[in-house]
PDB file of N, CA and C in Angstrom:
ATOM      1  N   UNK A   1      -4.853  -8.821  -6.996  1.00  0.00           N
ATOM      2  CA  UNK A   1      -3.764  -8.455  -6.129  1.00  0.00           C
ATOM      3  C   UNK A   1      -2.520  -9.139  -6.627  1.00  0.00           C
ATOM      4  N   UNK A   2      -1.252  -8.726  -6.486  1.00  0.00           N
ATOM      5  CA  UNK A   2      -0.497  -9.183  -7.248  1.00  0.00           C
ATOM      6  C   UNK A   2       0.123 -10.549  -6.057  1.00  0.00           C
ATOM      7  N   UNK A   3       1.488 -10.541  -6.321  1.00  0.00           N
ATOM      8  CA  UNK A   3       2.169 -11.787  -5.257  1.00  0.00           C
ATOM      9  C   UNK A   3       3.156 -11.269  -4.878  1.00  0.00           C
ATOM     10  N   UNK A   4       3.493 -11.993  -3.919  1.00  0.00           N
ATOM     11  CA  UNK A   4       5.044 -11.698  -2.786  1.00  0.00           C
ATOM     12  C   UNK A   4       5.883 -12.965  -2.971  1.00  0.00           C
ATOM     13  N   UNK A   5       7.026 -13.128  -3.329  1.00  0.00           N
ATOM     14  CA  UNK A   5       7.941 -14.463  -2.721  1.00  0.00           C
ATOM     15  C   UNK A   5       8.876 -14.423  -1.573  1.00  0.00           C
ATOM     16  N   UNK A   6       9.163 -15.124  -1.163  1.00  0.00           N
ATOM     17  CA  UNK A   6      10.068 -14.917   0.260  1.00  0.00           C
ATOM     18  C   UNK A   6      11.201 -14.042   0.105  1.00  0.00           C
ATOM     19  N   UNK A   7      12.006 -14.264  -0.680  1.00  0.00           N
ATOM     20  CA  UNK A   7      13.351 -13.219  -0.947  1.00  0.00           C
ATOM     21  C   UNK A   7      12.811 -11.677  -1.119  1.00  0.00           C
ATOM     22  N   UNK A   8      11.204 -11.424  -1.753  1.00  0.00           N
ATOM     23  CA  UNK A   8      11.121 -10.144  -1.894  1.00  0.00           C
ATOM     24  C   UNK A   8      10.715  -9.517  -0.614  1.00  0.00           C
ATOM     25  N   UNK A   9      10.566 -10.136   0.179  1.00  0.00           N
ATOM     26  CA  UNK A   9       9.454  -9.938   1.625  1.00  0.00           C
ATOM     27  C   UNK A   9      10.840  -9.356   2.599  1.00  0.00           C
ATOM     28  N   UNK A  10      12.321  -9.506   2.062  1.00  0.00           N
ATOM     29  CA  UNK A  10      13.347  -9.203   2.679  1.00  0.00           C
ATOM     30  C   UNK A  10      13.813  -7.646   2.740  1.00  0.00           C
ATOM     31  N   UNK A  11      13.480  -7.037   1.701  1.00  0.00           N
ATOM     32  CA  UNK A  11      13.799  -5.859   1.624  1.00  0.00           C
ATOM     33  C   UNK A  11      12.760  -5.143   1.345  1.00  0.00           C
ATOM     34  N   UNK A  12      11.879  -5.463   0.324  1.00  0.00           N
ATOM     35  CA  UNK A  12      11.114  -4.526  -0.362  1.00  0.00           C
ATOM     36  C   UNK A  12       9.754  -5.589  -0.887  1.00  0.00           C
ATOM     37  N   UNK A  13       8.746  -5.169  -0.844  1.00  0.00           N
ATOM     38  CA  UNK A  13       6.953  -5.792  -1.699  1.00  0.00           C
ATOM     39  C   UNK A  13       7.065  -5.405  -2.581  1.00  0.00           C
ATOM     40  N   UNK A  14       6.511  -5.487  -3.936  1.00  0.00           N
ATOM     41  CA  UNK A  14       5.743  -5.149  -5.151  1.00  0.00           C
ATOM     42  C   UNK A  14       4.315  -6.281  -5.320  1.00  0.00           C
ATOM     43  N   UNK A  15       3.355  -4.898  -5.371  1.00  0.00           N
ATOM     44  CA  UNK A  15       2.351  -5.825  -6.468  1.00  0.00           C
ATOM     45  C   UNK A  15       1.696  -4.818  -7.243  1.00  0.00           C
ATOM     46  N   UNK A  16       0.879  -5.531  -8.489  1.00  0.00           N
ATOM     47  CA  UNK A  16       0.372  -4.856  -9.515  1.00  0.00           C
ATOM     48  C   UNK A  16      -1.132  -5.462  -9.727  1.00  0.00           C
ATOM     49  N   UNK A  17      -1.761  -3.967  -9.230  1.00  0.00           N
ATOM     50  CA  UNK A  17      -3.134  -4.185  -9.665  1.00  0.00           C
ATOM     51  C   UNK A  17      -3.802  -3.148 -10.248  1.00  0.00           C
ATOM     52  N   UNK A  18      -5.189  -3.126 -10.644  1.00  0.00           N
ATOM     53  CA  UNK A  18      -5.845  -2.124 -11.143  1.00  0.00           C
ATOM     54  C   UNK A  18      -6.988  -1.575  -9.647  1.00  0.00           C
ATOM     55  N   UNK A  19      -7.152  -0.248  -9.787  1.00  0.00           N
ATOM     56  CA  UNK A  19      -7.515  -0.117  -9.134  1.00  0.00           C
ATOM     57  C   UNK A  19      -9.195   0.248  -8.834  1.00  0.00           C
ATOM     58  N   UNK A  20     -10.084   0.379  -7.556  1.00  0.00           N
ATOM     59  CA  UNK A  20     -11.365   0.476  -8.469  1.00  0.00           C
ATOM     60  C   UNK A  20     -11.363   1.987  -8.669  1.00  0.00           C
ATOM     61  N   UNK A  21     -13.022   2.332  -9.096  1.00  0.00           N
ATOM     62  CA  UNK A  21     -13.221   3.810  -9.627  1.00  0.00           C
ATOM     63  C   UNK A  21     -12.439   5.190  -9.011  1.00  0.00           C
ATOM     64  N   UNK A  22     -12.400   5.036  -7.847  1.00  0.00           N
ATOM     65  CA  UNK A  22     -11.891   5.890  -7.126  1.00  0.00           C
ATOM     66  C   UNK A  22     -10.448   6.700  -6.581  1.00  0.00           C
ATOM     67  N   UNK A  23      -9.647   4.941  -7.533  1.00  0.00           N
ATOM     68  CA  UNK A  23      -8.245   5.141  -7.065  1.00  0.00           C
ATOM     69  C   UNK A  23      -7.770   5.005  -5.522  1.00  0.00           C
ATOM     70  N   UNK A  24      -6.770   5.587  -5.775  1.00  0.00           N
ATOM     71  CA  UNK A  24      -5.702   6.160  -4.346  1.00  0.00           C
ATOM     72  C   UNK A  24      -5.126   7.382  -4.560  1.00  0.00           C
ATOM     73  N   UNK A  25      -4.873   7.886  -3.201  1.00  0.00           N
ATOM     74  CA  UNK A  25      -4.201   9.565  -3.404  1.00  0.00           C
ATOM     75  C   UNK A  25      -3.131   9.324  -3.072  1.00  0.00           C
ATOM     76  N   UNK A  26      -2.184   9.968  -4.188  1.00  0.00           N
ATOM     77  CA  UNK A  26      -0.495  10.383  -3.264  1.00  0.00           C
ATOM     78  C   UNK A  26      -0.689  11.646  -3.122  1.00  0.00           C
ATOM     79  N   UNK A  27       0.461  11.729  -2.588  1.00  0.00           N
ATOM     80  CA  UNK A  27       1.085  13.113  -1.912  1.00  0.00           C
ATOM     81  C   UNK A  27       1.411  14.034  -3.018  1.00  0.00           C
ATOM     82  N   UNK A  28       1.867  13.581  -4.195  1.00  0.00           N
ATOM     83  CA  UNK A  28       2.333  14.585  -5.083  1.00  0.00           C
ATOM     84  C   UNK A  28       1.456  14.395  -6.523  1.00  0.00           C
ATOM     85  N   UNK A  29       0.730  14.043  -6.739  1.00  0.00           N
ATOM     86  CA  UNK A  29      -0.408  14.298  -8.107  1.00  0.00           C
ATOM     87  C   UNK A  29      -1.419  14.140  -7.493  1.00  0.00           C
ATOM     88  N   UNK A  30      -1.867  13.523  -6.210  1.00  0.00           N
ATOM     89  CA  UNK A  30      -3.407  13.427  -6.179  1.00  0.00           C
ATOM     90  C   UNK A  30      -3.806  12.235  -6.540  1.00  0.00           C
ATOM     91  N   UNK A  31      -4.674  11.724  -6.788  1.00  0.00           N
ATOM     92  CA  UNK A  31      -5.510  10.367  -6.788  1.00  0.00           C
ATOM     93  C   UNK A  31      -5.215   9.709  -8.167  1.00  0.00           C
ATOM     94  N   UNK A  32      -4.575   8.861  -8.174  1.00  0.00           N
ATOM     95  CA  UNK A  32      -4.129   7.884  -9.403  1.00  0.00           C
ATOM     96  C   UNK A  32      -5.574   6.741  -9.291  1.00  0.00           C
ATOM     97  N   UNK A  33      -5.064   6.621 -10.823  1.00  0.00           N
ATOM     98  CA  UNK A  33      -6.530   5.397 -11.387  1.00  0.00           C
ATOM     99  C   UNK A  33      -5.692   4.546 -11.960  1.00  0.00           C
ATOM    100  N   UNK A  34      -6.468   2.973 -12.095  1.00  0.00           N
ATOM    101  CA  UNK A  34      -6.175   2.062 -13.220  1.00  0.00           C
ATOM    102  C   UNK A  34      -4.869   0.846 -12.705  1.00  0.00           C
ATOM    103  N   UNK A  35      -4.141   0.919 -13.716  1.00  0.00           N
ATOM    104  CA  UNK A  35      -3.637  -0.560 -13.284  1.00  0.00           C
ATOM    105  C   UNK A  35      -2.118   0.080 -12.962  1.00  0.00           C
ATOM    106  N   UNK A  36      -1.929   0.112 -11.575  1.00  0.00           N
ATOM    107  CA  UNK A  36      -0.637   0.234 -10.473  1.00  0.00           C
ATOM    108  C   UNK A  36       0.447  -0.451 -10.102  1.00  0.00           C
ATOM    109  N   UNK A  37       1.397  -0.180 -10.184  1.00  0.00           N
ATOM    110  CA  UNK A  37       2.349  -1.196  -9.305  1.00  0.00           C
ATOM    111  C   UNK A  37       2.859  -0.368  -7.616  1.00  0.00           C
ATOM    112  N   UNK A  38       2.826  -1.173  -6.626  1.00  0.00           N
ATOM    113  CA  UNK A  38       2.640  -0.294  -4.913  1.00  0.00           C
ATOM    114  C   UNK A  38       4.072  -1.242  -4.676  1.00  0.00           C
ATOM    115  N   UNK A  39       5.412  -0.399  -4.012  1.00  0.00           N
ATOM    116  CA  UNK A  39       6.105  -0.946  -3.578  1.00  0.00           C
ATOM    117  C   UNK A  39       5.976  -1.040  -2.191  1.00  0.00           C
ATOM    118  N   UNK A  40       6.539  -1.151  -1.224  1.00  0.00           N
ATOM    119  CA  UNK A  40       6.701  -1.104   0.526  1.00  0.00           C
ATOM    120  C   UNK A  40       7.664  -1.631   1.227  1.00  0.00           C
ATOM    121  N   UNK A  41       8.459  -0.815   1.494  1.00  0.00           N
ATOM    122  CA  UNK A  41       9.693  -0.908   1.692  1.00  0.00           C
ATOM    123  C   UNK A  41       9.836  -0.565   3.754  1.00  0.00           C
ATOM    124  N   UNK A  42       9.843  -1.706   4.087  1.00  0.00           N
ATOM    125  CA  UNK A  42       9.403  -2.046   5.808  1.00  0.00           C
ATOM    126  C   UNK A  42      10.727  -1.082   5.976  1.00  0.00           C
ATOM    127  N   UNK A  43      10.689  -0.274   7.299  1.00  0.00           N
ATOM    128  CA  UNK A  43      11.924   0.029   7.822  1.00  0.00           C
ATOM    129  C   UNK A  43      11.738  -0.216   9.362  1.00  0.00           C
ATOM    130  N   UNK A  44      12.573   0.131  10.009  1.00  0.00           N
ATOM    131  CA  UNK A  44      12.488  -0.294  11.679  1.00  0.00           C
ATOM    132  C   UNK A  44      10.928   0.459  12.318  1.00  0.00           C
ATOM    133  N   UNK A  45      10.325   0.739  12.251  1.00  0.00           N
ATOM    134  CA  UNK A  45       9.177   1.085  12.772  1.00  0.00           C
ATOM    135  C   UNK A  45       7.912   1.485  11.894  1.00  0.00           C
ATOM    136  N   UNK A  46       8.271   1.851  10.867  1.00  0.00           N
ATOM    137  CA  UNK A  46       7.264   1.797   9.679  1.00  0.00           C
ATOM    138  C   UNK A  46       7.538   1.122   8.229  1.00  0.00           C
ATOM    139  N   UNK A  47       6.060   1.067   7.470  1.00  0.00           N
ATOM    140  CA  UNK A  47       6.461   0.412   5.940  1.00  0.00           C
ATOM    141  C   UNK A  47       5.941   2.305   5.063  1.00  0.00           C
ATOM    142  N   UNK A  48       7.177   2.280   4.021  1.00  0.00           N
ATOM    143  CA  UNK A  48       7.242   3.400   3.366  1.00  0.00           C
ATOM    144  C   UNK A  48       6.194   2.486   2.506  1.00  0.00           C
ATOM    145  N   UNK A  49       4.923   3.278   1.773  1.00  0.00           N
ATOM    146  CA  UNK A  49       4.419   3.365   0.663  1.00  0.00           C
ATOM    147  C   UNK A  49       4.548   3.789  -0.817  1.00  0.00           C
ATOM    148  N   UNK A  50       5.156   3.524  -1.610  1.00  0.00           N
ATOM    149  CA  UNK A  50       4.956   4.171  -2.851  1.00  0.00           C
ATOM    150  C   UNK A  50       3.962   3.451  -4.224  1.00  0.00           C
ATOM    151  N   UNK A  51       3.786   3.971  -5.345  1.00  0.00           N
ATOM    152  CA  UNK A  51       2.855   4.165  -5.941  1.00  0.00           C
ATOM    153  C   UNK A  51       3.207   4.414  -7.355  1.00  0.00           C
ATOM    154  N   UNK A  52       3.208   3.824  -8.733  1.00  0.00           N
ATOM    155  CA  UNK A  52       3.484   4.164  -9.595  1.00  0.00           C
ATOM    156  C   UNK A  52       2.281   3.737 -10.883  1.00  0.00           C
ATOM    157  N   UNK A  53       2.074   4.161 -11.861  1.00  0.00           N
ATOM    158  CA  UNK A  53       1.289   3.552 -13.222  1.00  0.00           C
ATOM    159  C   UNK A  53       1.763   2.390 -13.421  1.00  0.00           C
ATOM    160  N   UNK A  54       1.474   1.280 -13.436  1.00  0.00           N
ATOM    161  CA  UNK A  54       2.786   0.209 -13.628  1.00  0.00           C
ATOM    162  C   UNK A  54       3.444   0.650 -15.363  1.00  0.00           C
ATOM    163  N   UNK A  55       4.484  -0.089 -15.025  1.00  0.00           N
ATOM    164  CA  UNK A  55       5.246  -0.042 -16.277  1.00  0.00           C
ATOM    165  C   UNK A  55       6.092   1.613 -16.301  1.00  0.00           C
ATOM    166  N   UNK A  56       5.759   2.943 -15.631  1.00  0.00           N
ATOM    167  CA  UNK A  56       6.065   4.064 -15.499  1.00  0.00           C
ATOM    168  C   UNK A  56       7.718   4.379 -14.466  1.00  0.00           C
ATOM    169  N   UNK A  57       7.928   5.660 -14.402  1.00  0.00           N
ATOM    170  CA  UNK A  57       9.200   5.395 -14.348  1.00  0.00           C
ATOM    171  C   UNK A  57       9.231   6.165 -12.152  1.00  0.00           C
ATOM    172  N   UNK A  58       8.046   7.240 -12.714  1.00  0.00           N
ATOM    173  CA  UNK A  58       7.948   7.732 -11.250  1.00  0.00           C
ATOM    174  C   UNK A  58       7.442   7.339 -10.314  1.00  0.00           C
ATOM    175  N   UNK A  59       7.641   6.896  -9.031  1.00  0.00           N
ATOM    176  CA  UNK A  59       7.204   7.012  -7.683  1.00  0.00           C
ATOM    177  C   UNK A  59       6.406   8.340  -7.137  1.00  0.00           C
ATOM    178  N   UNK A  60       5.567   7.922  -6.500  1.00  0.00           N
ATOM    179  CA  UNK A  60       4.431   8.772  -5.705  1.00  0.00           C
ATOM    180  C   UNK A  60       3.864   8.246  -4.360  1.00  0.00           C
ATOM    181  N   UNK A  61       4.629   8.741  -3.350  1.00  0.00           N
ATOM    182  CA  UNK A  61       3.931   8.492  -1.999  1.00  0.00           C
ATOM    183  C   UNK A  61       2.702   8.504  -1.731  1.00  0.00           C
ATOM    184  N   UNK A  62       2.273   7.427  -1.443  1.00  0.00           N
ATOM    185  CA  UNK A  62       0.226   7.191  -0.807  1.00  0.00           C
ATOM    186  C   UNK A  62      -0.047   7.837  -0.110  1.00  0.00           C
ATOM    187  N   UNK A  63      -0.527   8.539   0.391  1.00  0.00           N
ATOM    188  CA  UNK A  63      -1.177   9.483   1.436  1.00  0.00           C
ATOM    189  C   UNK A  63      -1.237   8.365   2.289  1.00  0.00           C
ATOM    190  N   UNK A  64      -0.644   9.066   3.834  1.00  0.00           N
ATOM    191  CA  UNK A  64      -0.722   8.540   4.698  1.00  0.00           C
ATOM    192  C   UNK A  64       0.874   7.488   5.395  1.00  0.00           C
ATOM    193  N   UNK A  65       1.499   7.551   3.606  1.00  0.00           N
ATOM    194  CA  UNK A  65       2.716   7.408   4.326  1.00  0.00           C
ATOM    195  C   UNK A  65       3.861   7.987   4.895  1.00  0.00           C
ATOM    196  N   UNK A  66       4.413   7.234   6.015  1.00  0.00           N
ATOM    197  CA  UNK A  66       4.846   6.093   6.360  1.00  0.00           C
ATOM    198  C   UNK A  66       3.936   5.258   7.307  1.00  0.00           C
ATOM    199  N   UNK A  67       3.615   3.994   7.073  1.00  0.00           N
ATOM    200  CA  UNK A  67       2.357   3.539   7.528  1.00  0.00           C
ATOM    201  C   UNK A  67       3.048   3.138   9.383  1.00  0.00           C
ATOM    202  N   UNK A  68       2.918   3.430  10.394  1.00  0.00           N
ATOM    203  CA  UNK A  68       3.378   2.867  11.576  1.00  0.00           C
ATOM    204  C   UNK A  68       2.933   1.888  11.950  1.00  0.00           C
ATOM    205  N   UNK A  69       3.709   0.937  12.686  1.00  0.00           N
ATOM    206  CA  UNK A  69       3.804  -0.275  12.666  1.00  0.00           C
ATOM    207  C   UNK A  69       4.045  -0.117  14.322  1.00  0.00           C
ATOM    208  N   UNK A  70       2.899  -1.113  15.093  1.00  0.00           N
ATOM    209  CA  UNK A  70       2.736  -0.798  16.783  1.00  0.00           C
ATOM    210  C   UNK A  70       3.719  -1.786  17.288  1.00  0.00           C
ATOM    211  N   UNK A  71       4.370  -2.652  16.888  1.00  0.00           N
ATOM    212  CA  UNK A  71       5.267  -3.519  17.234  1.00  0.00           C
ATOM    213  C   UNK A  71       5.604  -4.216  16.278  1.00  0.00           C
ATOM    214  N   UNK A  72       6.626  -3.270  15.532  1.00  0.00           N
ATOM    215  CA  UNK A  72       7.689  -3.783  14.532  1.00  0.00           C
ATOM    216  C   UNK A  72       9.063  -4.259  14.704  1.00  0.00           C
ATOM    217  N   UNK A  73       9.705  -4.715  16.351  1.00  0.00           N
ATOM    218  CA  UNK A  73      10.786  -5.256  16.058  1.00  0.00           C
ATOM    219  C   UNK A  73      10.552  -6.848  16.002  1.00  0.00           C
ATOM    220  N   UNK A  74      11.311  -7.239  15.562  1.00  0.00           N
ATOM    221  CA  UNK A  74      12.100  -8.821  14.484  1.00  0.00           C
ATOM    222  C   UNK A  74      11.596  -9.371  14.282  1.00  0.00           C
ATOM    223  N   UNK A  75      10.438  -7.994  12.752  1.00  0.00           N
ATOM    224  CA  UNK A  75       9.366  -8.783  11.833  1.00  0.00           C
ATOM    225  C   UNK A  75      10.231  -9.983  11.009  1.00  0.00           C
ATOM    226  N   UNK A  76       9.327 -11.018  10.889  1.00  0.00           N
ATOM    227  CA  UNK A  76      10.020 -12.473  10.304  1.00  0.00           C
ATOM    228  C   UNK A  76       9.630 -11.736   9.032  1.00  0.00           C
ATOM    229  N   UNK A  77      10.029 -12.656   8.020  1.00  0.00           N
ATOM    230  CA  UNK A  77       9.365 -12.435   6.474  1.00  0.00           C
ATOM    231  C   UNK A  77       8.363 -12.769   6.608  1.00  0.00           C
ATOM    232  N   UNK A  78       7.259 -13.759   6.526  1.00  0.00           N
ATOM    233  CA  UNK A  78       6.334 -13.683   6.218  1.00  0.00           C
ATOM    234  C   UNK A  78       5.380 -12.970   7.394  1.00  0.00           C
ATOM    235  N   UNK A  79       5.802 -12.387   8.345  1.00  0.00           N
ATOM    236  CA  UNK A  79       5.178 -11.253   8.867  1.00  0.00           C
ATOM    237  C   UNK A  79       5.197  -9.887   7.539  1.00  0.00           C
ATOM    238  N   UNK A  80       6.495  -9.842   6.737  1.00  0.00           N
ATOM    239  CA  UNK A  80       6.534  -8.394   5.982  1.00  0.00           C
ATOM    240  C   UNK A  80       5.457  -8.711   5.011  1.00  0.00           C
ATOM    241  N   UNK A  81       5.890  -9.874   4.566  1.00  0.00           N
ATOM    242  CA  UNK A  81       4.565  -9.970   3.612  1.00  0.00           C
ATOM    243  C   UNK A  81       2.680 -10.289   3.710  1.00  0.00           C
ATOM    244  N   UNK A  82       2.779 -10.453   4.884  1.00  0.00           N
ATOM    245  CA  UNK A  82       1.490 -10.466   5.461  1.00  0.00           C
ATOM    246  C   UNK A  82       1.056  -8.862   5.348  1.00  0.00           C
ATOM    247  N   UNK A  83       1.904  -8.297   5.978  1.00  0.00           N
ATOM    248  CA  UNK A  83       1.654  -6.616   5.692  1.00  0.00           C
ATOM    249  C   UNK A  83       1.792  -5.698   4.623  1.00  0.00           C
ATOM    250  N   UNK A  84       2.278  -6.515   3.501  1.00  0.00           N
ATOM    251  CA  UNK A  84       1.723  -6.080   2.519  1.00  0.00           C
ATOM    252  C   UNK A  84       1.228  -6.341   2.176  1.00  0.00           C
ATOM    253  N   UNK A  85       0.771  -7.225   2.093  1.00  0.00           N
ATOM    254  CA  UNK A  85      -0.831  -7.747   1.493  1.00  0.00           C
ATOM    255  C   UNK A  85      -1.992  -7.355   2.369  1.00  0.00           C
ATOM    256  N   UNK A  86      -1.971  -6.729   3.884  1.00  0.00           N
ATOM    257  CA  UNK A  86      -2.881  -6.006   4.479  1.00  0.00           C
ATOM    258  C   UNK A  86      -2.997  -4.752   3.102  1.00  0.00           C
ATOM    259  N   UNK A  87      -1.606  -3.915   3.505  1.00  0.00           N
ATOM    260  CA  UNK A  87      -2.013  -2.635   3.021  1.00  0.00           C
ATOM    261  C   UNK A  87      -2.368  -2.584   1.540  1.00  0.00           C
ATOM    262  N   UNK A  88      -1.964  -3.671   0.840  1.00  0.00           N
ATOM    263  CA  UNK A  88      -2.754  -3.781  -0.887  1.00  0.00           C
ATOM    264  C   UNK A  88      -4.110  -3.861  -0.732  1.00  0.00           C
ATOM    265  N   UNK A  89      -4.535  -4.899   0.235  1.00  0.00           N
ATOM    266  CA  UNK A  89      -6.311  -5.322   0.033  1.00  0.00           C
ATOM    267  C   UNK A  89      -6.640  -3.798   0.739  1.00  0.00           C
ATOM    268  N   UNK A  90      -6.088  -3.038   1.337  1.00  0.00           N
ATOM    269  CA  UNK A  90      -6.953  -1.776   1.932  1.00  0.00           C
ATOM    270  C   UNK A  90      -6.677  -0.770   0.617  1.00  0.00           C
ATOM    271  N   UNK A  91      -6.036  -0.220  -0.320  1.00  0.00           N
ATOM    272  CA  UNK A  91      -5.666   0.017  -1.353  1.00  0.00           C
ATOM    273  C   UNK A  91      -6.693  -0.578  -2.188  1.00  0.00           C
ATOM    274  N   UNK A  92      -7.124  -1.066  -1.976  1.00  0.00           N
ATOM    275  CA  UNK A  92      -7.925  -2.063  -3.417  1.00  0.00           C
ATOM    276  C   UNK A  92      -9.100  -2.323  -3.178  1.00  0.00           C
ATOM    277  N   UNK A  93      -9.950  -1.559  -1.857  1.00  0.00           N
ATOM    278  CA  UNK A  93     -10.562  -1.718  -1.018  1.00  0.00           C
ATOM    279  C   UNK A  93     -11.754  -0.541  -2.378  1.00  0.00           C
ATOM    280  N   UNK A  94     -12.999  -0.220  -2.059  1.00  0.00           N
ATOM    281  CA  UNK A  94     -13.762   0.719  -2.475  1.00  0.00           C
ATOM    282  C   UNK A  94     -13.663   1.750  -1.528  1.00  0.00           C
ATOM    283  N   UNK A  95     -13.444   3.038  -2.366  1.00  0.00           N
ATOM    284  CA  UNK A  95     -13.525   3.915  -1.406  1.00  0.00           C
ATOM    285  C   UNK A  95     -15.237   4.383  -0.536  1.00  0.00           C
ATOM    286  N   UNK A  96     -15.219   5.370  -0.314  1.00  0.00           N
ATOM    287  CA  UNK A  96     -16.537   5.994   0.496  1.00  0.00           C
ATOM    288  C   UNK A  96     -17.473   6.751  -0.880  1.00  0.00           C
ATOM    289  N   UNK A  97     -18.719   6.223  -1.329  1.00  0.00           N
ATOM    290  CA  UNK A  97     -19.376   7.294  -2.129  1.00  0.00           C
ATOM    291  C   UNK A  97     -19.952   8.758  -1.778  1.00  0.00           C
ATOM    292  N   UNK A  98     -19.483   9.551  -2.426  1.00  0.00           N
ATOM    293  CA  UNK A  98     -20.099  10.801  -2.039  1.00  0.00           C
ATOM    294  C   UNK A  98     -21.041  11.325  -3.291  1.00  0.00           C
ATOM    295  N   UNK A  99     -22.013  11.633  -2.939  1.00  0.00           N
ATOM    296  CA  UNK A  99     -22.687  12.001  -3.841  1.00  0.00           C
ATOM    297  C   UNK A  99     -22.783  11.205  -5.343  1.00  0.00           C
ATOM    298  N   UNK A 100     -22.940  10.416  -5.126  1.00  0.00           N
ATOM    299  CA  UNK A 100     -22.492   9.310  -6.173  1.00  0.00           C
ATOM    300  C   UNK A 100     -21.516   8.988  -6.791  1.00  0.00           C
ATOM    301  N   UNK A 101     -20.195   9.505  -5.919  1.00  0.00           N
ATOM    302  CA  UNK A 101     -18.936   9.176  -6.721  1.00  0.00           C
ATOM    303  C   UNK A 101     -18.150   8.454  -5.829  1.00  0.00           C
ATOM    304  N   UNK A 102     -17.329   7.511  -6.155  1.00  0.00           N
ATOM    305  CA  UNK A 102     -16.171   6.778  -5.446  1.00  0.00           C
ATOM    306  C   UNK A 102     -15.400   7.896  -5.087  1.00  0.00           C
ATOM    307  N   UNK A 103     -14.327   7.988  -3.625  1.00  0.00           N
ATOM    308  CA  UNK A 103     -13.597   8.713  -3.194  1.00  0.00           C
ATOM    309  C   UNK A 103     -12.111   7.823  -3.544  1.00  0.00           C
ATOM    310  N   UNK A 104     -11.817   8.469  -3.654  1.00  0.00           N
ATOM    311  CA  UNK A 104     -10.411   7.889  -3.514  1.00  0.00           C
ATOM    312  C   UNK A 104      -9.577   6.860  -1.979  1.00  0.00           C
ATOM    313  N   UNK A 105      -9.043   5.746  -2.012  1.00  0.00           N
ATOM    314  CA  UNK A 105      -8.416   5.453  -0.952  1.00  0.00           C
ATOM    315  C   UNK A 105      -7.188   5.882  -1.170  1.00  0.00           C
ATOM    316  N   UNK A 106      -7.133   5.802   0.603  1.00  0.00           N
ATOM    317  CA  UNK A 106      -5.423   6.331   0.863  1.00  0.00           C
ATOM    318  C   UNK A 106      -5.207   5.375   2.146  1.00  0.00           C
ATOM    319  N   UNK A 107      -4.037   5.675   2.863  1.00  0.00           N
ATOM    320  CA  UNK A 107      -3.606   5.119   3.981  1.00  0.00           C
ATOM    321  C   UNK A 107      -3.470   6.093   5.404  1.00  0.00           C
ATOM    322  N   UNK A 108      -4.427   7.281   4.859  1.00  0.00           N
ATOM    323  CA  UNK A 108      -4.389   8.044   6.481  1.00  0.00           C
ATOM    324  C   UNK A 108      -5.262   7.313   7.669  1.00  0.00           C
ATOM    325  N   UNK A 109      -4.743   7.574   8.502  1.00  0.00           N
ATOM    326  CA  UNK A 109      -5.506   6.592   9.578  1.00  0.00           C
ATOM    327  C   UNK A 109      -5.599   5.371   9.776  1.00  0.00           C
ATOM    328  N   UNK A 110      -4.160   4.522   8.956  1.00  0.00           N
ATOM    329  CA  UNK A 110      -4.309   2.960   8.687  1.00  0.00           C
ATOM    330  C   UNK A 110      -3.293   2.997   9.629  1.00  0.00           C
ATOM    331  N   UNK A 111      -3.731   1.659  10.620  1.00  0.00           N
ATOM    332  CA  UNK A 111      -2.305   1.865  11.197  1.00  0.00           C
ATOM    333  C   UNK A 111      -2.246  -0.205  11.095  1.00  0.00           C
ATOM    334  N   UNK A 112      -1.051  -0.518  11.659  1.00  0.00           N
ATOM    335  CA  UNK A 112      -0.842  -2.161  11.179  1.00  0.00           C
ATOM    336  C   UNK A 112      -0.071  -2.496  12.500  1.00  0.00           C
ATOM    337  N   UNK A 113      -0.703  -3.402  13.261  1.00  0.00           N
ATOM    338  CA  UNK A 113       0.139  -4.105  14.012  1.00  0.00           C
ATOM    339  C   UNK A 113      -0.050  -5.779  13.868  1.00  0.00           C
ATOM    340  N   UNK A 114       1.434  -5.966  14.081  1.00  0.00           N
ATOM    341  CA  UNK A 114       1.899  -7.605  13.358  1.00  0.00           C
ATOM    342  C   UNK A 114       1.313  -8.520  13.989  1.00  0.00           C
ATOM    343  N   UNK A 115       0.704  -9.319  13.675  1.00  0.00           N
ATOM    344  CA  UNK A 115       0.009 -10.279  14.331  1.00  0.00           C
ATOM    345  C   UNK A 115      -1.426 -10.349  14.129  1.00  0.00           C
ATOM    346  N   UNK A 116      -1.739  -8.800  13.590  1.00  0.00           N
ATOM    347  CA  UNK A 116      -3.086  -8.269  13.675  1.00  0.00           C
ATOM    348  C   UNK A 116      -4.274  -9.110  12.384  1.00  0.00           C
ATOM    349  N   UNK A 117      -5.105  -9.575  12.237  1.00  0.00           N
ATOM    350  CA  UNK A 117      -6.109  -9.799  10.847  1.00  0.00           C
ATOM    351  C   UNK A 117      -6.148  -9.537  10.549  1.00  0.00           C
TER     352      UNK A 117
END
């Protein structure tokens, strides 16, 4: 999983990891593999998801975003970064096997409230 520092926890997350067999799905190619960089960019009631190859130039929304947030007013910083590091370890999580294959993760049905484990 990658890291957060306090100044980045102000506007915007990045981390860079690889991902397992299954990936994650965006919205616009479908299920990406391998080693990622995930931004998350908190806004007043939700954190936007995006998704790139690291080192690549395009963005790709995660399925499932904008992630809602059940009581998001006057997240501190290290509340933002607590929540991104929720939604990376669920990202980085194994997906469901079907028939002997990893599924892909996404963020439908994730929901995050602050304070939460």
């Amino acid at each position: 999983m990658g890291s957060t520092d306090d100044s980045t926890c102000q506007s915007e997350m990045r981390s860079i990891f690889t991902t397992t067999t299954g990936g994650i799905v965006t919205v616009e190619v479908g299920a990406v593999t391998g080693k990622l960089e995930v931004v998350v960019h908190p806004n007043k009631e939700t954190l936007e998801v995006l998704a790139r190859y690291a080192g690549a130039e395009e963005w790709y929304t995660v399925e499932g975003s904008p992630v809602v947030l059940d009581n998001a007013a006057g997240l501190s910083s290290s509340e933002r970064c607590e929540l991104h590091e929720r939604v990376v370890r669920h990202l980085t999580m194994t997906g469901a096997i079907v028939d002997g294959n990893e599924e892909p993760t996404s963020l439908r049905e994730f929901s995050l409230t602050v304070g939460e484990g």
